[in-house]
N, C-alpha and C. Protein backbone atom coordinates (compact mmCIF):
# COMPACT_ATOMS: atom_id res chain seq x y z
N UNK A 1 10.09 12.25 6.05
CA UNK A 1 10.76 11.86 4.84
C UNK A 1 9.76 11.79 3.69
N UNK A 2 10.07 12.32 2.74
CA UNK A 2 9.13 12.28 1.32
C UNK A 2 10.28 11.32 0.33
N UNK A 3 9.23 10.63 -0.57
CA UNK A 3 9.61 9.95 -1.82
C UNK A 3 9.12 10.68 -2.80
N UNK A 4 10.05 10.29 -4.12
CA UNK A 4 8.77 10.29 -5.21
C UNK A 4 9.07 9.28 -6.06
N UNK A 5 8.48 8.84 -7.21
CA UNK A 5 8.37 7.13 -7.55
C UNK A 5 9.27 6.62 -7.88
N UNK A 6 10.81 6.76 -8.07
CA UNK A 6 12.10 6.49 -7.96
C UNK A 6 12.68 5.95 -6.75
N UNK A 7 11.96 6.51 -6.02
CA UNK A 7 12.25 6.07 -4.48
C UNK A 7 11.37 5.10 -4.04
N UNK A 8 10.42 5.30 -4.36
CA UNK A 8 9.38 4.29 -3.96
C UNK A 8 9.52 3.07 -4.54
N UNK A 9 9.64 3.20 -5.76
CA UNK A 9 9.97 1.72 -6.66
C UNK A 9 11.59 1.00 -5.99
N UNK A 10 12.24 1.75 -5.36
CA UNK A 10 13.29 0.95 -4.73
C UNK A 10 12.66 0.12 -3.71
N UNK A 11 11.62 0.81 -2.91
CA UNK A 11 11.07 -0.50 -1.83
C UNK A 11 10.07 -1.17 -2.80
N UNK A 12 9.09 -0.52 -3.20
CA UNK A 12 8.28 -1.38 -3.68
C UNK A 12 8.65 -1.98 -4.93
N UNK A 13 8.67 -3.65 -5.27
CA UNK A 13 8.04 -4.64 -6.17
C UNK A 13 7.42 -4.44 -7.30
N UNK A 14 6.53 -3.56 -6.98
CA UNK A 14 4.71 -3.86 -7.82
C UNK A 14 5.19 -3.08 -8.86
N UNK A 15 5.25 -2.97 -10.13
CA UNK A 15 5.38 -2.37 -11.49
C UNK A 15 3.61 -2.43 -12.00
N UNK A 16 3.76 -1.28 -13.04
CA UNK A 16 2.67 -0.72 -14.20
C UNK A 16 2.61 -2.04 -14.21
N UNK A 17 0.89 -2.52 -13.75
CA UNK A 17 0.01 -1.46 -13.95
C UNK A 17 -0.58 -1.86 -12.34
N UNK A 18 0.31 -2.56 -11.64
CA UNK A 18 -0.08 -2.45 -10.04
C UNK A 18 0.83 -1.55 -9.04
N UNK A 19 1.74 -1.14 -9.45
CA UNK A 19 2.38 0.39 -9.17
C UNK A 19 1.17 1.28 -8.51
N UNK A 20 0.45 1.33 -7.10
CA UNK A 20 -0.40 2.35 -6.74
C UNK A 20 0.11 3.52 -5.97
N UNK A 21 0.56 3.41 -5.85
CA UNK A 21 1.03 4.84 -5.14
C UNK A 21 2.33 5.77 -6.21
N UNK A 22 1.87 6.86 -6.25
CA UNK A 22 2.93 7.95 -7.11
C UNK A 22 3.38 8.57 -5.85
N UNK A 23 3.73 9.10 -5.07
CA UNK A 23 4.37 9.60 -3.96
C UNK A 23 3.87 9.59 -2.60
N UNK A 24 5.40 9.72 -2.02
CA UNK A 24 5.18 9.57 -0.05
C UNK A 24 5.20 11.20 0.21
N UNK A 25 4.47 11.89 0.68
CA UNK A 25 4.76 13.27 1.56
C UNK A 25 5.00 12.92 2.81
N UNK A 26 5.30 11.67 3.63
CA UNK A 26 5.46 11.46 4.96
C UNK A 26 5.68 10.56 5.52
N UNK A 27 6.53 10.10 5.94
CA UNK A 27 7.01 8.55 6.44
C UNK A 27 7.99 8.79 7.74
N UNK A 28 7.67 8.08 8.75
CA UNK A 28 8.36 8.01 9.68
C UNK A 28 9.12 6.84 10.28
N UNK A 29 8.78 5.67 9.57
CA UNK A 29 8.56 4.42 10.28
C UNK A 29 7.27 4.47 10.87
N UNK A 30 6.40 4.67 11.57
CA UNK A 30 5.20 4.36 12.26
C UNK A 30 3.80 4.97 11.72
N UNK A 31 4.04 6.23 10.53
CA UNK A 31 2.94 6.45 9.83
C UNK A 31 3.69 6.53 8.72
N UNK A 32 3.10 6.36 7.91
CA UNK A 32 3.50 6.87 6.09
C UNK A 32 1.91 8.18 5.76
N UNK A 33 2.07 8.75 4.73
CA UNK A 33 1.17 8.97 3.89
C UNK A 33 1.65 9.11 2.22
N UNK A 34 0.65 9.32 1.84
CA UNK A 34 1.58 8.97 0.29
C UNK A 34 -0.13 9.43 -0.51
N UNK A 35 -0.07 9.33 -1.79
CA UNK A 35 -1.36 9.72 -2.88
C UNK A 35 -0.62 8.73 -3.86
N UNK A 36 -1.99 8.40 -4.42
CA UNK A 36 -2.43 7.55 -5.99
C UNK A 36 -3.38 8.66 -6.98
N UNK A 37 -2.51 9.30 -7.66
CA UNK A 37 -3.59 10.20 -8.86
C UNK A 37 -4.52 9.25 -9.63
N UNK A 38 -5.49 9.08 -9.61
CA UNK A 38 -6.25 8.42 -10.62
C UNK A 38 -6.72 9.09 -11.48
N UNK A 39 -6.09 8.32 -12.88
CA UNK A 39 -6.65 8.86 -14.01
C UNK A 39 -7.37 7.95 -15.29
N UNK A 40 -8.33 8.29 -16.23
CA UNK A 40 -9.02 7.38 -16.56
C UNK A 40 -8.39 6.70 -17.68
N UNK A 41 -6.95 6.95 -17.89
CA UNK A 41 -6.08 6.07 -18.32
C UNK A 41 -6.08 4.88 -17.84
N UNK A 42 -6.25 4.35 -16.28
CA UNK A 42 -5.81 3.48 -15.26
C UNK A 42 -6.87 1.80 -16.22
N UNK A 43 -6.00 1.37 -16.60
CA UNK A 43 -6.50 -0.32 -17.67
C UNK A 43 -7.70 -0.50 -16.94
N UNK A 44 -7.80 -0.64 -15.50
CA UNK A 44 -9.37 -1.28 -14.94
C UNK A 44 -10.70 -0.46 -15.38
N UNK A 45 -9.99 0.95 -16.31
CA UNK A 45 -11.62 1.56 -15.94
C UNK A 45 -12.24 0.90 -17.50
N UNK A 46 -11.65 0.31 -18.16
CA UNK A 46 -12.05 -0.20 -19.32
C UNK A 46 -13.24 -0.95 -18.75
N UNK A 47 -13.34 -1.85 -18.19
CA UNK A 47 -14.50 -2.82 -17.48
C UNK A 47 -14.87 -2.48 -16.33
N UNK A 48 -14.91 -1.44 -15.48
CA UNK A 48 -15.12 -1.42 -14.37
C UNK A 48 -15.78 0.11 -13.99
N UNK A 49 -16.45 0.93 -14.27
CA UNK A 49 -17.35 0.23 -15.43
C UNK A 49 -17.20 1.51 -16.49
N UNK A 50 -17.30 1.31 -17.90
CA UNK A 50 -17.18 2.30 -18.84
C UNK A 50 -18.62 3.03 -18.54
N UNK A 51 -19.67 2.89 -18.43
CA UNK A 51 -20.43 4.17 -18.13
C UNK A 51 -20.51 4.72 -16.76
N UNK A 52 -19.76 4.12 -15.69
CA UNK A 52 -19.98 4.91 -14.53
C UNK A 52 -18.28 4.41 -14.28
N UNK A 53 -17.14 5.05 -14.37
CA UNK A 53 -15.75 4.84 -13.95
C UNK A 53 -15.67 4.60 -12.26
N UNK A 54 -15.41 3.68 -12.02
CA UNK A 54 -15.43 3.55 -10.63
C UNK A 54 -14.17 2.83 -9.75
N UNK A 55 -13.05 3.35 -9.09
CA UNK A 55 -11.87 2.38 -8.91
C UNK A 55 -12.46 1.01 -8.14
N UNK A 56 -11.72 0.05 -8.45
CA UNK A 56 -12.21 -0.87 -7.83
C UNK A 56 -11.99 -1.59 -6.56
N UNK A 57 -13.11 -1.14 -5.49
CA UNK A 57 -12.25 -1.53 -4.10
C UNK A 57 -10.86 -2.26 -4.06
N UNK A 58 -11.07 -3.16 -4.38
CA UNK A 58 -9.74 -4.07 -4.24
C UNK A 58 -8.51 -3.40 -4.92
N UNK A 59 -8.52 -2.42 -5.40
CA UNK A 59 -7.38 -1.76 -5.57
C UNK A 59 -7.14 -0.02 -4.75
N UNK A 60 -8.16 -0.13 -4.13
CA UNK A 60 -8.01 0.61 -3.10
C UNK A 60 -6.96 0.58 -1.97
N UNK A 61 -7.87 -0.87 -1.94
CA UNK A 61 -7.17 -1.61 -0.84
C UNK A 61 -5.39 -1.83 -0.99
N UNK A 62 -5.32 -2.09 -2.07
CA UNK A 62 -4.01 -2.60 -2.62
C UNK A 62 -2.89 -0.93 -2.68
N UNK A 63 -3.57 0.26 -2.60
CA UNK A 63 -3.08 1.25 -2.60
C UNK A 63 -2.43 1.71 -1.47
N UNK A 64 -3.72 1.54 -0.23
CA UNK A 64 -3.51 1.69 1.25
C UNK A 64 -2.00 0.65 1.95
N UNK A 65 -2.20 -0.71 1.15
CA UNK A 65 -1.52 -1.79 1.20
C UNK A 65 0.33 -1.30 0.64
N UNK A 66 0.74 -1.04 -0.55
CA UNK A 66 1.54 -0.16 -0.55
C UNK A 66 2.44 0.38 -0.02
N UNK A 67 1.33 1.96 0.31
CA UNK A 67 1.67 2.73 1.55
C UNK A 67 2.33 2.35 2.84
N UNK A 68 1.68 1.50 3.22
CA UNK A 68 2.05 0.72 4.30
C UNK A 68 3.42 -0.03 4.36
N UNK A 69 2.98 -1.05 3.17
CA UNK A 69 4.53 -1.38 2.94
C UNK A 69 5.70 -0.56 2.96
N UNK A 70 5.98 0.15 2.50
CA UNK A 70 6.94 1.55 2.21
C UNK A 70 7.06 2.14 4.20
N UNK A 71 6.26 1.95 4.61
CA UNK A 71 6.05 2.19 6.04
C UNK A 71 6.63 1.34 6.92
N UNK A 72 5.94 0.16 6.68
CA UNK A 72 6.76 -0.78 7.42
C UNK A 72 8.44 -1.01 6.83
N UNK A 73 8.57 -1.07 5.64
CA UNK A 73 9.94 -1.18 5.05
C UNK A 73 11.19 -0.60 5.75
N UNK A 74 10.49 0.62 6.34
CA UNK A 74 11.69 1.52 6.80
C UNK A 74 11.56 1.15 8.19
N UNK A 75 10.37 1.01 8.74
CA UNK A 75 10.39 0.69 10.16
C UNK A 75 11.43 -0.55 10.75
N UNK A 76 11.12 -1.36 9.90
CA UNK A 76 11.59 -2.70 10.11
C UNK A 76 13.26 -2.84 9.26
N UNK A 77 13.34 -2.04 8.17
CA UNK A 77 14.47 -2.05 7.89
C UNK A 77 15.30 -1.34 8.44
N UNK A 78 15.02 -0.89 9.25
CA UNK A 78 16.36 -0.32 10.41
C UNK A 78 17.16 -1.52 10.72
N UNK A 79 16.92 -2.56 11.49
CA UNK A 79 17.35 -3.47 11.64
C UNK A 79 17.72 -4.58 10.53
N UNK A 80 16.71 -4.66 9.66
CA UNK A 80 17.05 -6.21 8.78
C UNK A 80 17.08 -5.68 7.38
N UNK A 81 17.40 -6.50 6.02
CA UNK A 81 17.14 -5.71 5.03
C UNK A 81 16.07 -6.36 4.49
N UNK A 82 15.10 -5.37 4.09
CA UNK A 82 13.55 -5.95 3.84
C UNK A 82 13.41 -6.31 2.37
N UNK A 83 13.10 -7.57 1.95
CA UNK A 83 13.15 -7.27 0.41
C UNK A 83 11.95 -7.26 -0.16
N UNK A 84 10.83 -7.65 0.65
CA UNK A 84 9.11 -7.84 0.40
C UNK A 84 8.67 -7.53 1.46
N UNK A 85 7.23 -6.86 1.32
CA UNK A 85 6.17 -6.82 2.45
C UNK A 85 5.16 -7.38 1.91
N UNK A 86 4.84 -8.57 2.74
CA UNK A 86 3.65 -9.13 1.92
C UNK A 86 2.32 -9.05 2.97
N UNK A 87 1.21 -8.94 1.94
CA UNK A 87 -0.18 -8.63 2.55
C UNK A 87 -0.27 -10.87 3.13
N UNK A 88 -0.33 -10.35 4.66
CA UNK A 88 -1.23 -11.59 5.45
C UNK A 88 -3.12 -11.55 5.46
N UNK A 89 -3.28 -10.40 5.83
CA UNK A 89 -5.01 -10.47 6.09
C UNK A 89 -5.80 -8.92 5.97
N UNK A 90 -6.62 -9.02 5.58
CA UNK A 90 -7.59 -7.50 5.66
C UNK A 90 -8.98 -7.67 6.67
N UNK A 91 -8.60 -6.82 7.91
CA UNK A 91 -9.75 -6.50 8.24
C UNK A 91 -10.48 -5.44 8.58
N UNK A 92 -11.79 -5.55 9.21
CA UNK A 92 -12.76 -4.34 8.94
C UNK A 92 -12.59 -3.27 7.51
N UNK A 93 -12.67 -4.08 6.51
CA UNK A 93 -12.44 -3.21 5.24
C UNK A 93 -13.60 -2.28 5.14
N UNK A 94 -13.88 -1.12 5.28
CA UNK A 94 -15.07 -0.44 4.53
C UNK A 94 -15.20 0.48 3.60
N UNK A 95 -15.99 0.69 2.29
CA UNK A 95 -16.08 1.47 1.35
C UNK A 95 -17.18 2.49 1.75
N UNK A 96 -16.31 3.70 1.79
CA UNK A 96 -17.47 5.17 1.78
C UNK A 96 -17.75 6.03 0.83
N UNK A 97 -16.90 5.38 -0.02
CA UNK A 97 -17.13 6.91 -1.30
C UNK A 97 -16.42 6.44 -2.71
N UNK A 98 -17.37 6.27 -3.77
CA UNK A 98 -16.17 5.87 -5.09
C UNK A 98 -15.13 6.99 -5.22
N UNK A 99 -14.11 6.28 -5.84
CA UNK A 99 -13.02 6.96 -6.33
C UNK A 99 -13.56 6.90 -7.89
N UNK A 100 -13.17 8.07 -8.41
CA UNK A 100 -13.13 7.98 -9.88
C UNK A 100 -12.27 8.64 -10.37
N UNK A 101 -12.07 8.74 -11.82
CA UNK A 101 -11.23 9.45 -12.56
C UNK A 101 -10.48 11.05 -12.08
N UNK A 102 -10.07 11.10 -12.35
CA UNK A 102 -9.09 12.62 -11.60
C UNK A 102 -9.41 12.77 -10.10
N UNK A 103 -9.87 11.53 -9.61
CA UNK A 103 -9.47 11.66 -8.02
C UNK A 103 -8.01 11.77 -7.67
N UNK A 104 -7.87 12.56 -6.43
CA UNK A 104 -6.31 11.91 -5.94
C UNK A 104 -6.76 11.53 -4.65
N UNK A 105 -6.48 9.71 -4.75
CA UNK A 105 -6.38 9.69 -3.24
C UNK A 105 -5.48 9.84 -2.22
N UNK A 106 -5.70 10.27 -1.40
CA UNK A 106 -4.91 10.24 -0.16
C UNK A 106 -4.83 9.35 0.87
N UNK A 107 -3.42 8.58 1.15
CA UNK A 107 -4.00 7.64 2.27
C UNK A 107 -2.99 7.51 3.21
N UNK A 108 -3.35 7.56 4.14
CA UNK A 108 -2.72 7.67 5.80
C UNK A 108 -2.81 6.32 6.23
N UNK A 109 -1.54 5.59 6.46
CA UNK A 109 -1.16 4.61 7.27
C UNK A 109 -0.80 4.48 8.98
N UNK A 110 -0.98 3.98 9.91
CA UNK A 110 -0.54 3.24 10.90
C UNK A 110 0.23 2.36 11.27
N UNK A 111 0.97 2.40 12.18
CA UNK A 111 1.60 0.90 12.43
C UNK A 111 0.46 0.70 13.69
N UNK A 112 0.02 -0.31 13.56
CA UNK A 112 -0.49 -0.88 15.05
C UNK A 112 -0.09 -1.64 15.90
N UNK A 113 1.24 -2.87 15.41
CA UNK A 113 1.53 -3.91 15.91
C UNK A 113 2.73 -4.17 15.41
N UNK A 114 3.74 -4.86 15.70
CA UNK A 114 4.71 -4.93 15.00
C UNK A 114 5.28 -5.61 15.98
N UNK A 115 6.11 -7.60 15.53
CA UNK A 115 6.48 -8.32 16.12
C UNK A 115 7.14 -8.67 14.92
N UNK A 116 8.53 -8.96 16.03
CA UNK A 116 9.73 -9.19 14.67
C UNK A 116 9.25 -8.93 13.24
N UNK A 117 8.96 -9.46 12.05
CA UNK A 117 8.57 -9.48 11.16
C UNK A 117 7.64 -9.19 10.44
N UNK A 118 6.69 -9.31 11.68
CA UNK A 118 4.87 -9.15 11.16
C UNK A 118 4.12 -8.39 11.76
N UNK A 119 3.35 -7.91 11.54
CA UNK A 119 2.45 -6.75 12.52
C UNK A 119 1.05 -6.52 12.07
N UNK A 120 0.58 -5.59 12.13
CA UNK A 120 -0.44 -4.84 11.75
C UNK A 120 -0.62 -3.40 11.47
N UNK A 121 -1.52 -3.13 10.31
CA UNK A 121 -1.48 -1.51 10.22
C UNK A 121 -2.57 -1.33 9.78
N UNK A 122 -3.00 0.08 9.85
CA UNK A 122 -4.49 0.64 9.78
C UNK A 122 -4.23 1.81 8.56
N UNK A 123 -4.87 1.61 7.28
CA UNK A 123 -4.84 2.26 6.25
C UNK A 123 -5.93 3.07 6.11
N UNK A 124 -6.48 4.58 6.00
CA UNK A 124 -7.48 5.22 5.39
C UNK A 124 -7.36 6.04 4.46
N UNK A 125 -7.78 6.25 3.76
CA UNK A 125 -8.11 6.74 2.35
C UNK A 125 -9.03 8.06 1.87
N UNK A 126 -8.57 8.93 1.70
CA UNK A 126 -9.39 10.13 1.10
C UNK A 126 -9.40 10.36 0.09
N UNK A 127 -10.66 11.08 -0.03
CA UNK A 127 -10.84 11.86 -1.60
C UNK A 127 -11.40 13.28 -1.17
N UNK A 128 -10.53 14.44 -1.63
CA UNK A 128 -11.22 15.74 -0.92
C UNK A 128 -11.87 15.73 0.01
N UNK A 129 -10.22 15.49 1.45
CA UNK A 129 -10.78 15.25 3.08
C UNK A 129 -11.92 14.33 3.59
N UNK A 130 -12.49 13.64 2.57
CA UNK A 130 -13.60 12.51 2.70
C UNK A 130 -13.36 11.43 2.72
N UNK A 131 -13.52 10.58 3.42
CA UNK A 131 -13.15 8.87 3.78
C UNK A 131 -14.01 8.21 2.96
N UNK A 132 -12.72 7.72 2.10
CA UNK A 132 -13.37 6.84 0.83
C UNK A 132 -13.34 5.51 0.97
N UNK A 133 -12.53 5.05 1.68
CA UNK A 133 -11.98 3.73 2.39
C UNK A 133 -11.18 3.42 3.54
N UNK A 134 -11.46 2.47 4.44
CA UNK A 134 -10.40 2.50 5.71
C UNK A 134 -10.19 0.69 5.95
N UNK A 135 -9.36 0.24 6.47
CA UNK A 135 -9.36 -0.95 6.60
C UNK A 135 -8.11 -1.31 7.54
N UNK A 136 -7.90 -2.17 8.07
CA UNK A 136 -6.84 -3.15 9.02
C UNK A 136 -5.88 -4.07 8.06
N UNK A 137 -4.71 -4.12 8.18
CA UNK A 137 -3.88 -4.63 7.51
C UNK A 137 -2.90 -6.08 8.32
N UNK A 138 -2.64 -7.04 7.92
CA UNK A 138 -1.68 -8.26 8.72
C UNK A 138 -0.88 -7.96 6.95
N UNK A 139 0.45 -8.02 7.96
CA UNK A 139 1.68 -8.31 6.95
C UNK A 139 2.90 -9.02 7.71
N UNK A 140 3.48 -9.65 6.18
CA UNK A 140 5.06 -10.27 7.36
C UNK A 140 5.88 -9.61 5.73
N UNK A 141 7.23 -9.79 6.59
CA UNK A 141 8.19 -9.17 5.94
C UNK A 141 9.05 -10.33 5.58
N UNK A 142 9.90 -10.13 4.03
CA UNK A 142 10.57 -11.27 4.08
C UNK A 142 11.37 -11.45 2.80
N UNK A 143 11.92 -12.47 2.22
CA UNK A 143 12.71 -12.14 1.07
C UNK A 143 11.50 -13.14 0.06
N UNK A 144 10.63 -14.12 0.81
CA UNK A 144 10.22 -14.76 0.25
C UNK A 144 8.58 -15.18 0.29
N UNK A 145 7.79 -15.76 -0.24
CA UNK A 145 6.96 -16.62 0.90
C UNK A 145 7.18 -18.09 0.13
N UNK A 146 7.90 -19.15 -0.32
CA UNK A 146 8.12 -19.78 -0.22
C UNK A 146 9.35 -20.43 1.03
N UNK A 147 8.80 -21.10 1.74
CA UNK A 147 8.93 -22.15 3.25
C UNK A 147 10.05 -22.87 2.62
N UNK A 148 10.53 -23.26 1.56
CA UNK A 148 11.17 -24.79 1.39
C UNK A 148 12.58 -24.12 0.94
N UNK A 149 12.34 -22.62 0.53
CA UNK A 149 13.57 -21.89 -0.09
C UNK A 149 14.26 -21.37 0.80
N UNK A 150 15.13 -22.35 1.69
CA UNK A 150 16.28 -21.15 2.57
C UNK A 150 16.95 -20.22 1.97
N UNK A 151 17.58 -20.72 1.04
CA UNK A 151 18.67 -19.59 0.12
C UNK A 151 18.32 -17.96 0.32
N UNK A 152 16.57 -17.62 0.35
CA UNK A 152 16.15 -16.78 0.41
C UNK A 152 15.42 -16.46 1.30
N UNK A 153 15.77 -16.69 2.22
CA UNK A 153 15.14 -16.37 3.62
C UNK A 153 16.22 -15.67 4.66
N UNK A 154 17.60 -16.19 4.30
CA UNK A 154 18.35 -15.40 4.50
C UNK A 154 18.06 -14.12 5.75
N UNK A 155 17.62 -13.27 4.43
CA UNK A 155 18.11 -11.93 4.62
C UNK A 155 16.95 -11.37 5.93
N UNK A 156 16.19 -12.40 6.40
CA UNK A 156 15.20 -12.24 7.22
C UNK A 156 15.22 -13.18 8.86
């Protein structure tokens, strides 16, 4: 299954200017892949840094993160209706390669784990077939993360 950001913005939340991913070429429930065009339009490269443009891990991460979501969304929304995927934990994060301006990254998701709600997934990241980033993902699914709000827990 392919998206493109019409579709994607139906699962995903995140609006301009945390909107990372512009399209899915592949989703199954158990892998996604999808690309983030970076361009030096993108607000962070103002400070980060104007003489050397460099994306900033943590929105790497947040790209791979995404992906995933959109991954798990469908996996898990077979059964329930998903209205959030929220990031629980990152591990083994590693950076191999800056991203910069007119990169497109590419990033390939995993499911690794998946218990009722919450699981794990394994995100990596290219830039021209080169591993720019890879990392471990904990997420739970849900309408909310406020505990005290039944009204909205509902749907989970």
């Amino acid at each position: 299954m392919q998206m493109d950001i019409k579709e994607i913005m139906k699962i995903l939340k995140q609006r301009y200017p945390f909107l990372m991913v512009d399209r899915i070429t592949e989703c199954d429930g158990k892998h996604a892949e999808g690309y983030k065009n970076v361009t030096i339009n993108e607000p962070f490269f103002v400070g980060h840094f104007p003489e050397e443009p460099v994306m900033p891990g943590v929105l790497i991460l947040e790209s791979m993160c995404q992906v995933g979501s959109v991954m798990a969304s469908m996996h898990i929304g077979k059964d329930k209706e998903v209205k959030n995927v929220f990031l629980g934990g990152v591990d083994k994060a590693r950076f191999r390669k800056p991203v910069r301006p007119g990169d497109k990254l590419v990033i390939k998701t995993e499911l690794l784990k998946l218990r009722g709600v919450s699981g794990k997934a394994k995100g990596v990241a290219y830039v021209d077939d080169e591993v720019a980033a890879e990392a471990e993902f904990l997420f739970i699914a849900g309408s909310t993360l406020d505990k005290n709000n039944t009204d909205k827990q509902e749907a989970i």
